[in-house]
Protein backbone atom coordinates (compact mmCIF):
# COMPACT_ATOMS: atom_id res chain seq x y z
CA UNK A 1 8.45 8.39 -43.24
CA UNK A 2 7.86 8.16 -39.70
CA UNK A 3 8.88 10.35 -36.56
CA UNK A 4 10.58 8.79 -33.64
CA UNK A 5 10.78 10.85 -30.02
CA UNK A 6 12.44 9.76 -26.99
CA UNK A 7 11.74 11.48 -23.99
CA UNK A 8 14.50 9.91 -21.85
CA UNK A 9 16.51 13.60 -21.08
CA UNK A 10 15.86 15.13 -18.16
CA UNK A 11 13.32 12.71 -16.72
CA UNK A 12 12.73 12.93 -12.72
CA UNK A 13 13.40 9.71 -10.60
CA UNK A 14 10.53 7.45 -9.94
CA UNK A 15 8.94 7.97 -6.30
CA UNK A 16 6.90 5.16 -4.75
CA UNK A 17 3.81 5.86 -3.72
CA UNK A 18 3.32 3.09 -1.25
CA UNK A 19 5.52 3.93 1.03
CA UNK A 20 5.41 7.35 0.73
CA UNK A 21 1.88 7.26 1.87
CA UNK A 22 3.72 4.68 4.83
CA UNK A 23 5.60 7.02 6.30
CA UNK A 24 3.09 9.79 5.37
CA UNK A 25 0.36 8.06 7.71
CA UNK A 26 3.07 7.26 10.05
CA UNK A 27 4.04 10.80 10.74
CA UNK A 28 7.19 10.65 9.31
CA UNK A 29 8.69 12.43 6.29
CA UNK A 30 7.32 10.72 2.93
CA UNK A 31 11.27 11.44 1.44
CA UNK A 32 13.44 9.83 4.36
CA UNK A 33 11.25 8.20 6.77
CA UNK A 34 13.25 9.69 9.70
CA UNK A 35 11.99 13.68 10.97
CA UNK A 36 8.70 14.18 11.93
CA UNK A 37 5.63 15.35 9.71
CA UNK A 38 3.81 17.65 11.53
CA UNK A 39 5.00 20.20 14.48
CA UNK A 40 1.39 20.51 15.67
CA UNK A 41 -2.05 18.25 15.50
CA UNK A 42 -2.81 18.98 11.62
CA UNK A 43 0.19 21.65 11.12
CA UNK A 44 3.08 19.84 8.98
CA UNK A 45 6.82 21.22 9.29
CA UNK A 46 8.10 23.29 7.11
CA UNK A 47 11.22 21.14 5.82
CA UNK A 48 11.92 17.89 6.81
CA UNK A 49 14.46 18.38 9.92
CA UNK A 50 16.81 15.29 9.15
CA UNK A 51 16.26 15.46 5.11
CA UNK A 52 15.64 19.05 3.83
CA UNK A 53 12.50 18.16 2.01
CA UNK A 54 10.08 21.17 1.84
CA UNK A 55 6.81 20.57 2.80
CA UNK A 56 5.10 24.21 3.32
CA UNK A 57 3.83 24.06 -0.14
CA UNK A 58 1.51 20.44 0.56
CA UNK A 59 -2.06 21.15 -0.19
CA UNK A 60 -3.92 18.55 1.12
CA UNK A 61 -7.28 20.75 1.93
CA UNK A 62 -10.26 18.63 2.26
CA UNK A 63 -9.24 15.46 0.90
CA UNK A 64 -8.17 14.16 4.46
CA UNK A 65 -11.83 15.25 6.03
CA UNK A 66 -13.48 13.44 2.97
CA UNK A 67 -11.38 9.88 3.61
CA UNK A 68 -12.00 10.41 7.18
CA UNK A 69 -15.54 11.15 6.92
CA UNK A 70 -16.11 7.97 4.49
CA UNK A 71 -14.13 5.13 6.86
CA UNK A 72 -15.94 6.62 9.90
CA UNK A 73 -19.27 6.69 8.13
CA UNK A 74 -18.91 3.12 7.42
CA UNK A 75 -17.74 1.80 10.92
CA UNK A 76 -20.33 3.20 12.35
CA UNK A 77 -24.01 2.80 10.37
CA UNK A 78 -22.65 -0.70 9.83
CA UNK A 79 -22.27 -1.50 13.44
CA UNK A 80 -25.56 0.87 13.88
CA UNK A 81 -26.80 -1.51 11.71
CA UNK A 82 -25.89 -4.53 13.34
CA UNK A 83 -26.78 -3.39 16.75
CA UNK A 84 -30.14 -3.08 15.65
CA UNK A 85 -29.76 -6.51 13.92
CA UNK A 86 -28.71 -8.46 17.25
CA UNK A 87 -28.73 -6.49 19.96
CA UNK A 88 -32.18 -4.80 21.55
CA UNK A 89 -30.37 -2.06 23.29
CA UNK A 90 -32.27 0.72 24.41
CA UNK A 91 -31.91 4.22 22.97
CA UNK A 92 -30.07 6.00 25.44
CA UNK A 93 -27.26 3.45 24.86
CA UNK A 94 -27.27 4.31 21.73
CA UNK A 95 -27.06 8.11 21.88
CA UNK A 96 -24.52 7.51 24.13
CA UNK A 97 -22.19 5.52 21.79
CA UNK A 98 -22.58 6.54 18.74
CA UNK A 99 -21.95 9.94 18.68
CA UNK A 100 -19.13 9.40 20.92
CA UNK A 101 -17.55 6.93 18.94
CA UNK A 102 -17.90 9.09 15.77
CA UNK A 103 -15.89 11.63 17.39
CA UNK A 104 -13.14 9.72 18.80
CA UNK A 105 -12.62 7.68 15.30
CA UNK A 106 -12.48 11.21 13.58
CA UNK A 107 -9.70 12.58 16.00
CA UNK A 108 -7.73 9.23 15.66
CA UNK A 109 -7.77 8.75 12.24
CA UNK A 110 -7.08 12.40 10.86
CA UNK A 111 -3.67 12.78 11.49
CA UNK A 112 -2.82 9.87 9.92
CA UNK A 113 -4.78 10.31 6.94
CA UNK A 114 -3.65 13.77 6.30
CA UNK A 115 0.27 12.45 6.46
CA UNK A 116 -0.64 10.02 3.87
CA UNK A 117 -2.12 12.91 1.78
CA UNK A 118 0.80 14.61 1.87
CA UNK A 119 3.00 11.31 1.17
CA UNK A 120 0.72 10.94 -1.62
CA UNK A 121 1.49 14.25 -3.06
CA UNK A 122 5.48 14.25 -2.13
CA UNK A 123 5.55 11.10 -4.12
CA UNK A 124 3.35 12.19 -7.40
CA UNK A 125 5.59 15.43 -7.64
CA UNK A 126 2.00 17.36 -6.67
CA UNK A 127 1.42 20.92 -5.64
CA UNK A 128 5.21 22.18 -5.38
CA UNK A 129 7.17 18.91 -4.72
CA UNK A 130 8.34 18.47 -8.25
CA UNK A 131 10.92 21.14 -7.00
CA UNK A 132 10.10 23.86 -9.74
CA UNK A 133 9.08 26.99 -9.13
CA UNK A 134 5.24 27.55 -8.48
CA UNK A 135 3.52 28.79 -11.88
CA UNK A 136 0.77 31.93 -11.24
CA UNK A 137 -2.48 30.86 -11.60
CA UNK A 138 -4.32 31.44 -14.77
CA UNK A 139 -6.95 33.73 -15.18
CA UNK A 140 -9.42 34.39 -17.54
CA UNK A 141 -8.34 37.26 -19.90
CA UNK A 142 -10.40 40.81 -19.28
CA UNK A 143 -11.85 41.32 -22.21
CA UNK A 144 -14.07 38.14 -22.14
CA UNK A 145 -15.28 39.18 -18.72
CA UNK A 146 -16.65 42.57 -20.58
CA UNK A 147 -20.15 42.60 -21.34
């Protein structure tokens, strides 16, 4: 005897990921491509102004810092690295262009990476864009808490 179950009712359309992230790190809505992603520097819109697609419920949090952090980390101990490899420049030069470029790399790329966040999670069906209702967190029940 066996059991067969098809799960073929009711099952959401496929989103692509790649260029949902696109658009996403573009600035543009991960849905349509068209209205813009965020109304200030790391503030996204609330709905999409050409598509309709809600976006006050993203949660990207500190993922963007964390892919920032990484690429900028790399880019610059590797060309700390090779500047002290091939180059004898003296220290103040060095103090004055690391730091500096560490900064400006972080303010350039976190826009960007935060819009692909988000077109990450608009294309996964994450954190409220599966269009269902949000579900109350779950918390532990009271009487294990009592000693």
């Amino acid at each position: 005897m066996s059991v067969q179950i098809n799960h073929a009712v009711g099952r959401p359309v496929e989103r692509d990921w790649r260029s949902a992230i696109g658009r996403g790190l573009m600035g543009r809505c991960p849905h349509c491509g068209e209205g813009k992603l965020f109304r200030a520097f790391l503030k996204p819109v609330d709905t999409c102004e050409v598509c309709g697609e809600a976006m006050h419920h993203q949660r990207a949090d500190d993922l963007p810092p964390y892919i920032v952090i990484t690429i900028v980390g790399h880019i610059v101990v590797g060309g700390l690295l090779m500047a002290e490899k091939y180059a004898n420049w003296p220290m103040w030069l060095h103090m004055a262009i690391w730091p500096a470029l560490t900064v400006l790399l972080c303010l350039v790329m976190m826009q960007p990476v935060k819009g692909g966040v988000v077109g990450l999670q608009w294309a996964m069906r994450m954190h409220g864009f599966d269009g269902e209702p949000p579900r109350p967190e779950r918390q532990p029940a009271a009487t294990l808490l009592r000693p």
